[in-house]
Structure formats: structure tokens, C-alpha cells
N, C-alpha and C. Protein backbone atom coordinates (compact mmCIF):
# COMPACT_ATOMS: atom_id res chain seq x y z
N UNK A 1 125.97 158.89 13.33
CA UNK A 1 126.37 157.76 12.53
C UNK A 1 127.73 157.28 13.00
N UNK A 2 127.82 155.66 12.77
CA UNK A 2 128.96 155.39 13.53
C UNK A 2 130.10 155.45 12.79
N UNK A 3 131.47 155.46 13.49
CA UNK A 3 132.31 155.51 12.10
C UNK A 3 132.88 154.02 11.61
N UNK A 4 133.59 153.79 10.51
CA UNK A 4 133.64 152.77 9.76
C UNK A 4 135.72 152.75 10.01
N UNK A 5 136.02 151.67 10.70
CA UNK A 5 137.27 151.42 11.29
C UNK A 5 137.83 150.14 10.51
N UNK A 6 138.85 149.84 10.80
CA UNK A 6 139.15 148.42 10.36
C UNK A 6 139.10 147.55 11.58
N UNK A 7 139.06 148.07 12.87
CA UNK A 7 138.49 147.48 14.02
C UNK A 7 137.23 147.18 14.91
N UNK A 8 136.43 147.48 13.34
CA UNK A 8 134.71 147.59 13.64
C UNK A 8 134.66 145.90 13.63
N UNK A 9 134.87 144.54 13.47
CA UNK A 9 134.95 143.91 13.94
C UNK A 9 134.85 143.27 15.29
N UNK A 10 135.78 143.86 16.06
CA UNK A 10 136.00 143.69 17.26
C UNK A 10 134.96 144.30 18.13
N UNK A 11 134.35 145.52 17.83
CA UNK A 11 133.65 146.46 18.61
C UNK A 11 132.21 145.64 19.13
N UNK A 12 132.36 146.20 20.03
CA UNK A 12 131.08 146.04 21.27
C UNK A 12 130.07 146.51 20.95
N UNK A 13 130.30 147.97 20.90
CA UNK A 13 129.77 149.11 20.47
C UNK A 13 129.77 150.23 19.64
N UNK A 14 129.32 150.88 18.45
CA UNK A 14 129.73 151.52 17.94
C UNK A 14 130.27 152.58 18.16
N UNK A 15 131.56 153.85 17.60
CA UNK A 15 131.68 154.36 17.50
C UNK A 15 131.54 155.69 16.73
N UNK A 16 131.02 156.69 17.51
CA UNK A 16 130.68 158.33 17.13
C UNK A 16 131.94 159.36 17.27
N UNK A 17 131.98 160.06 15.95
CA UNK A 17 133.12 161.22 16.03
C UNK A 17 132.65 161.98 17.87
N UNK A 18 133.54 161.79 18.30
CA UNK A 18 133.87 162.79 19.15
C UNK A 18 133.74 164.54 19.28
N UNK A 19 133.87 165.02 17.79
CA UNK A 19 133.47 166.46 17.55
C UNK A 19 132.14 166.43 17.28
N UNK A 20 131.34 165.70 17.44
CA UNK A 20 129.77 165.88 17.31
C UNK A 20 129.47 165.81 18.60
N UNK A 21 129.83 165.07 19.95
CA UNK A 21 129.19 165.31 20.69
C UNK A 21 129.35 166.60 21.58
N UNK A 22 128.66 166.74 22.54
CA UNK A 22 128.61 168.32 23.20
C UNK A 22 129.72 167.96 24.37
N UNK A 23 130.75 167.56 24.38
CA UNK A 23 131.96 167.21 25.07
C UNK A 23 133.54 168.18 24.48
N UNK A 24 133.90 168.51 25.61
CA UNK A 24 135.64 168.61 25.64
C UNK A 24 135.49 167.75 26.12
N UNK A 25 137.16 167.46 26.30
CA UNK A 25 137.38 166.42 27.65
C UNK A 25 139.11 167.00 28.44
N UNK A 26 139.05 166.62 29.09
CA UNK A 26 140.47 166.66 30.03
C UNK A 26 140.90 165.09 30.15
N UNK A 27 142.27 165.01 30.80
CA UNK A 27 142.53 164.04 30.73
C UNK A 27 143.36 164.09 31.67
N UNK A 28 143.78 163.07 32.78
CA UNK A 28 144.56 162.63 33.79
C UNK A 28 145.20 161.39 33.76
N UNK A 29 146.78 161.37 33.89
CA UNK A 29 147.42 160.62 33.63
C UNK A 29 148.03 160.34 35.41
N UNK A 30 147.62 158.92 35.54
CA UNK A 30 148.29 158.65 36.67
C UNK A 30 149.86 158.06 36.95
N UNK A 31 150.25 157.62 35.87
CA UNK A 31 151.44 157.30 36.11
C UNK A 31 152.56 158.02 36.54
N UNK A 32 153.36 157.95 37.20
CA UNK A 32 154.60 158.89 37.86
C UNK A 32 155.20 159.05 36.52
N UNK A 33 155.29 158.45 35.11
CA UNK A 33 156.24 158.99 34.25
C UNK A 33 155.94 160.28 33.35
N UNK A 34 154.74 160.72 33.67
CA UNK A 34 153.56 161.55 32.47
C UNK A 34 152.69 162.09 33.59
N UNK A 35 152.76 162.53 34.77
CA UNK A 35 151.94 163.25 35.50
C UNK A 35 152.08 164.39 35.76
N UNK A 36 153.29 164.79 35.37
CA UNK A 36 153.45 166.31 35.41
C UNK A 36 154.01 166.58 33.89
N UNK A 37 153.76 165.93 32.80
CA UNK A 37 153.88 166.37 31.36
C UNK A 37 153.37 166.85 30.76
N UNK A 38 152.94 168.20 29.99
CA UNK A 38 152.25 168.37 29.24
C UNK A 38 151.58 167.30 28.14
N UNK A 39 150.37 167.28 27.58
CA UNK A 39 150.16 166.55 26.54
C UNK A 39 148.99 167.17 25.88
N UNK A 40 149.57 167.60 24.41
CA UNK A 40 148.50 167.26 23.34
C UNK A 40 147.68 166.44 22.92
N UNK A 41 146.61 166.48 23.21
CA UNK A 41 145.60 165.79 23.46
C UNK A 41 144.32 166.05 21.87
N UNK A 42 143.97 164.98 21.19
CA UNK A 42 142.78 165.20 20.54
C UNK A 42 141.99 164.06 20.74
N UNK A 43 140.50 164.06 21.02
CA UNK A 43 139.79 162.71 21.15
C UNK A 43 139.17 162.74 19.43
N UNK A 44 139.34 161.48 19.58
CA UNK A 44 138.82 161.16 17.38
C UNK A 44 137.27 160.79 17.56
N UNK A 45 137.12 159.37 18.76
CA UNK A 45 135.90 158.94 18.52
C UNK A 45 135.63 158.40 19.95
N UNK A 46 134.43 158.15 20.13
CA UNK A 46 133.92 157.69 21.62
C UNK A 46 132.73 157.26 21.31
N UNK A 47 132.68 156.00 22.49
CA UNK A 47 131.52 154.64 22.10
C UNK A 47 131.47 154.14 23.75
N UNK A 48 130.18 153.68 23.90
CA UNK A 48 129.40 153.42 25.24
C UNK A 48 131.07 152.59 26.37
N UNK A 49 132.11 151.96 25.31
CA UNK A 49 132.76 150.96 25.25
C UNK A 49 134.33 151.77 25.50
N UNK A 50 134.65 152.70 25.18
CA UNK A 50 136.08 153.85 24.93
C UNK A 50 135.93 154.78 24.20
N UNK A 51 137.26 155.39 24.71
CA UNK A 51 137.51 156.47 23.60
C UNK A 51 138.90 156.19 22.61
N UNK A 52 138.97 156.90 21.74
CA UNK A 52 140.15 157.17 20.94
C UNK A 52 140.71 158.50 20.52
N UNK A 53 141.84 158.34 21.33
CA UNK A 53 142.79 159.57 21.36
C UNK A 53 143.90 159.73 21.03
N UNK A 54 144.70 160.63 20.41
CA UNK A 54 145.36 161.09 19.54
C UNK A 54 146.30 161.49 20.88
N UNK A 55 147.60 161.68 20.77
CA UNK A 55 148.84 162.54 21.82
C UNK A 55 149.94 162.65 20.92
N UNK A 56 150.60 163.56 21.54
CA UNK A 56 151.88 163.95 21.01
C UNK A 56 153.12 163.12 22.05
N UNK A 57 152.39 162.17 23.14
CA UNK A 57 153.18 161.50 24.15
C UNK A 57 152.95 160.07 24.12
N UNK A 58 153.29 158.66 24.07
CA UNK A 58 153.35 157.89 24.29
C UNK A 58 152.50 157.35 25.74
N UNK A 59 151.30 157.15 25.57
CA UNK A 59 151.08 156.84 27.51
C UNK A 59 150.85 155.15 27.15
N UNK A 60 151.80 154.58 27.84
CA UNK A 60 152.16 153.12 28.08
C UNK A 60 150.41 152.39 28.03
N UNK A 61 150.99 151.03 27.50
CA UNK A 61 149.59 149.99 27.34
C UNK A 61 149.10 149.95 28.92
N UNK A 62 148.02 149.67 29.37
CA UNK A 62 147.46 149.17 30.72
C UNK A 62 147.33 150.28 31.69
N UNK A 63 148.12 151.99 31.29
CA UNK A 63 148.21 152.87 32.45
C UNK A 63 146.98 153.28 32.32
N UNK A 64 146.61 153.65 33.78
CA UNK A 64 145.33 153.97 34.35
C UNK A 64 145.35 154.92 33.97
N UNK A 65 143.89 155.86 33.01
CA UNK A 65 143.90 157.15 33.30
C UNK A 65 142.19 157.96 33.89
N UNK A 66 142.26 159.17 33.58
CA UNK A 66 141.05 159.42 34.85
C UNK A 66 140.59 160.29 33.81
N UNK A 67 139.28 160.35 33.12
CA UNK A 67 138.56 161.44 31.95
C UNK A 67 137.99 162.12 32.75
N UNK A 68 137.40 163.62 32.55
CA UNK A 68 136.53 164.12 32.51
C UNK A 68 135.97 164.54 31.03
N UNK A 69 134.66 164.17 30.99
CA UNK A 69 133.51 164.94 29.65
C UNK A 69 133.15 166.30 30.27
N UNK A 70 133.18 167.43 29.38
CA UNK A 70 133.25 168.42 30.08
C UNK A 70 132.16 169.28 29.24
N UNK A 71 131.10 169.87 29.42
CA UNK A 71 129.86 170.42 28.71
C UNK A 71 130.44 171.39 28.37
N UNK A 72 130.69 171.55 26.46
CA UNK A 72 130.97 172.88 25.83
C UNK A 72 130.60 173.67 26.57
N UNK A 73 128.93 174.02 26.71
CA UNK A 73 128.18 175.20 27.36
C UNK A 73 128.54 174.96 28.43
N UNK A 74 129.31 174.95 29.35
CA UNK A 74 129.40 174.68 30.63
C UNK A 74 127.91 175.02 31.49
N UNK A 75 127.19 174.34 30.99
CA UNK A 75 125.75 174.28 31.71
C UNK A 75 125.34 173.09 32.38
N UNK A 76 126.19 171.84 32.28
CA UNK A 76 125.89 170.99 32.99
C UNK A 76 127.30 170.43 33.89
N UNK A 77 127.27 169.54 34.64
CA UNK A 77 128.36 169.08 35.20
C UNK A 77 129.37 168.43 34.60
N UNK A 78 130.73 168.01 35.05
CA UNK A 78 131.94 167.33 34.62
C UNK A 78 131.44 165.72 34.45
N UNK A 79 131.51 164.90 33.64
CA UNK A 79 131.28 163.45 33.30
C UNK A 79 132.16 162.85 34.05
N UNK A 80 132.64 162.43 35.26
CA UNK A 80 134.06 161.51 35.65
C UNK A 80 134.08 159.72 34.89
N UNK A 81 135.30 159.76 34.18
CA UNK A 81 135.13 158.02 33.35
C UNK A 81 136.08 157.88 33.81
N UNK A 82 136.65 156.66 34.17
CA UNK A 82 138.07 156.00 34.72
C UNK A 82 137.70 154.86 33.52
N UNK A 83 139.35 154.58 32.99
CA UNK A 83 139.66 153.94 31.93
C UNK A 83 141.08 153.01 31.99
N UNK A 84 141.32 152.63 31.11
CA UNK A 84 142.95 152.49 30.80
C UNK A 84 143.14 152.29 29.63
N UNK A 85 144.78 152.68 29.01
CA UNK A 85 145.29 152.33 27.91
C UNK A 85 145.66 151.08 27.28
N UNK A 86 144.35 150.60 25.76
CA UNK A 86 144.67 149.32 26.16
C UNK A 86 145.17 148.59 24.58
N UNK A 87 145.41 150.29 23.57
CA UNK A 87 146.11 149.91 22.91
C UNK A 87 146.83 150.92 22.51
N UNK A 88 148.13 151.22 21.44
CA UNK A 88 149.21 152.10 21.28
C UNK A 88 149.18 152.12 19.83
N UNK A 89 149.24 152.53 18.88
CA UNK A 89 149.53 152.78 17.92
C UNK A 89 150.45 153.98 17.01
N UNK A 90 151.48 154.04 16.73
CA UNK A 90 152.55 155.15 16.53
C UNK A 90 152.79 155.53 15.33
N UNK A 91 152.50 156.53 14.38
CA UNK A 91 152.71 157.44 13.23
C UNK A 91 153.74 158.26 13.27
N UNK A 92 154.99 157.85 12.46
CA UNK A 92 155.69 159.18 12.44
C UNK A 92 155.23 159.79 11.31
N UNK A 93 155.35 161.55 11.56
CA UNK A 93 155.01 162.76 11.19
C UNK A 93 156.00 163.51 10.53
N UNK A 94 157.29 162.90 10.40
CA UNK A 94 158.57 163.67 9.97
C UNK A 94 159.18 164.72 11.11
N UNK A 95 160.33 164.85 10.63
CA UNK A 95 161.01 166.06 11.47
C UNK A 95 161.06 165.36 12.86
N UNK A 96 161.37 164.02 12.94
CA UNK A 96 161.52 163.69 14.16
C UNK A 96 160.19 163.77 15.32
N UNK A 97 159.34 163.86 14.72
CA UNK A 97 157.60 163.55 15.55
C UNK A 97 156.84 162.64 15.23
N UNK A 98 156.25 162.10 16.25
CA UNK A 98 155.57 160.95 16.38
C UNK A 98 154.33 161.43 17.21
N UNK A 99 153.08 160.85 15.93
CA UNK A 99 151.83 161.05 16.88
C UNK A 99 151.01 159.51 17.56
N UNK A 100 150.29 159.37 18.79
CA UNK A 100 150.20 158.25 19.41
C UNK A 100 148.79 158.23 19.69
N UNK A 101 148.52 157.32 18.67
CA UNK A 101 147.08 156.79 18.61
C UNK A 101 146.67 155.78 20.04
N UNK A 102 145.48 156.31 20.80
CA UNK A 102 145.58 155.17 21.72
C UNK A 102 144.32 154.81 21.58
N UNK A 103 143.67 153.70 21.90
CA UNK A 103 142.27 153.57 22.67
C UNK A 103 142.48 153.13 24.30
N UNK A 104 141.20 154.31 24.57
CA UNK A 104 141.53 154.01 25.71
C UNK A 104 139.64 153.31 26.18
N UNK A 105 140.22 152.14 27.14
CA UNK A 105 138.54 151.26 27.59
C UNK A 105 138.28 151.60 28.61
N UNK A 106 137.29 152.44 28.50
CA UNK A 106 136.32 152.33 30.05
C UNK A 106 136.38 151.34 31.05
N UNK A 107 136.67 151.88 32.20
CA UNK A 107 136.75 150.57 33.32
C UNK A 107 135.55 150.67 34.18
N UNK A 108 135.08 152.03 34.46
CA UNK A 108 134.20 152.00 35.21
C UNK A 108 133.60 152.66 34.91
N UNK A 109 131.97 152.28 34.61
CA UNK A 109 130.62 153.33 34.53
C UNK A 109 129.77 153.41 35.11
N UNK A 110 129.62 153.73 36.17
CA UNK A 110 128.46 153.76 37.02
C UNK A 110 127.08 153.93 36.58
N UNK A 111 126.37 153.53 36.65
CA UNK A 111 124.88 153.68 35.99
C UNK A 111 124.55 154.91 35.75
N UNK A 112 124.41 155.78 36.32
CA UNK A 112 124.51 157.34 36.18
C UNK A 112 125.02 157.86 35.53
N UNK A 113 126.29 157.50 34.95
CA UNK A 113 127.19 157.79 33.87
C UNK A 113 127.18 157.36 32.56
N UNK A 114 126.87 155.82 32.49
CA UNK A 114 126.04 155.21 31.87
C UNK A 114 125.10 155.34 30.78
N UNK A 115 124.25 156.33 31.72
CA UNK A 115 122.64 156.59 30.58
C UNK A 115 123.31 158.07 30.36
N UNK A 116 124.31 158.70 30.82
CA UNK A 116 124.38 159.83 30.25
C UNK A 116 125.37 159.90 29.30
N UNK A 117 126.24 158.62 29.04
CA UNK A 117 126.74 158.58 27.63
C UNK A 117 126.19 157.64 26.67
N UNK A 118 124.67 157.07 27.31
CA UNK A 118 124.01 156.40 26.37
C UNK A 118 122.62 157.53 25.27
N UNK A 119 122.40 158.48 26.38
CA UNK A 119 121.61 159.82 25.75
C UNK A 119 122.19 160.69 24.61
N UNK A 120 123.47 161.45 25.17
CA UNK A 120 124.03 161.57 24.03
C UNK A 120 124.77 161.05 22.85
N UNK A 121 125.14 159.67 23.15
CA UNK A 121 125.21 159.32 21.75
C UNK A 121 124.21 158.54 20.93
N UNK A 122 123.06 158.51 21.55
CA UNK A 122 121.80 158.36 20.56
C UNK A 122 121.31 159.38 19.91
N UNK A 123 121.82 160.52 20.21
CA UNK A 123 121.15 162.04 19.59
C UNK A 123 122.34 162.16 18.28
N UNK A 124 123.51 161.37 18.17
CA UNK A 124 124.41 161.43 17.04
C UNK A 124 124.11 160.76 15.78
């Protein structure tokens, strides 16, 4: 079931919690300012269209980044998605922390990649 946003408007495609599907993910940051940074990382939701992710780091509007979907059971292969950051959103948390809502849009899906994030999120 998809989830219910105040940016369901805009959407292409719907969005599925992220903890339902059979995915970790990793994440690669290409920019020289955040490529050797640690980052706390949580994905909220993911749709044929992006994902939405949670950091404890700021990664700038438009920077390129590089996903892997990664099979809990490690029984199948790494998903490769290339994306970018294409919006920012910032919560402070108190005590001087800030958490950083991003969506990030798919740039490239190769057909192959494609039907395999169109399979599993029809099974959600």
C-alpha cells in the first residue's frame, strides 16, 4: 500500500515503505565534500520514480549519487540505481542536531532494473 504524503500530488508514482521491501541499501556519495564522510543513512520510502532518505548529513540539491538495493537474504545480486538529490528538507532534533530529509530521483533505469523494481513493488 502506498503511503499518503502531502507530496502525493506531484507523484508519478506511488510510494511504498521501504521496510517492506526485501532491500538494504548502500549509498555513494560522489561529491568531493561527503565522499569520505560517514553518513547515517535511513531509506523511509521508494517508488518506480525515487527514493526518500533520511541523513544525519546535508547532501547538497542536484549531487549525483550512486544506490545499491542490496537482497536482505543475500541470495540475489546488488540492484545498481544512479540518481540525484533533488530535494532537501531540514528538522532540527535539539541539542544542536539536524536530521536531512532528501528525495532522491532516479536518473537512470535500465530496463533490467526496471522490471526488477517494478516486481517487487507490486508484491507490496
Amino acid at each position: 500500500m502506498a503511503e499518503d504524503t502531502d507530496y502525493e500530488i506531484d507523484r508519478q508514482f506511488p510510494r511504498h515503505s521501504f521496510h517492506k521491501t526485501p532491500w538494504i541499501f548502500a549509498l555513494k556519495v560522489t561529491s568531493s565534500d561527503l565522499a569520505n564522510t560517514p553518513l547515517q543513512l535511513e531509506a523511509q520510502n521508494i517508488s518506480l520514480g525515487g527514493m526518500r532518505i533520511l541523513s544525519n548529513k546535508k547532501i547538497p540539491i542536484f549531487t549525483p549519487v550512486s544506490i545499491q538495493l542490496l537482497d536482505k537474504e543475500g541470495k540475489k545480486p546488488p540492484v545498481p540505481v544512479d540518481g540525484k538529490v533533488v530535494r532537501v528538507d531540514e528538522t532540527d532534533v535539539g541539542l544542536d542536531e539536524k536530521t536531512f530529509g532528501m528525495a532522491v530521483e532516479f536518473t537512470k533505469l535500465p530496463d533490467k532494473t526496471l522490471k526488477i523494481l517494478e516486481d517487487a513493488l507490486a508484491k507490496l
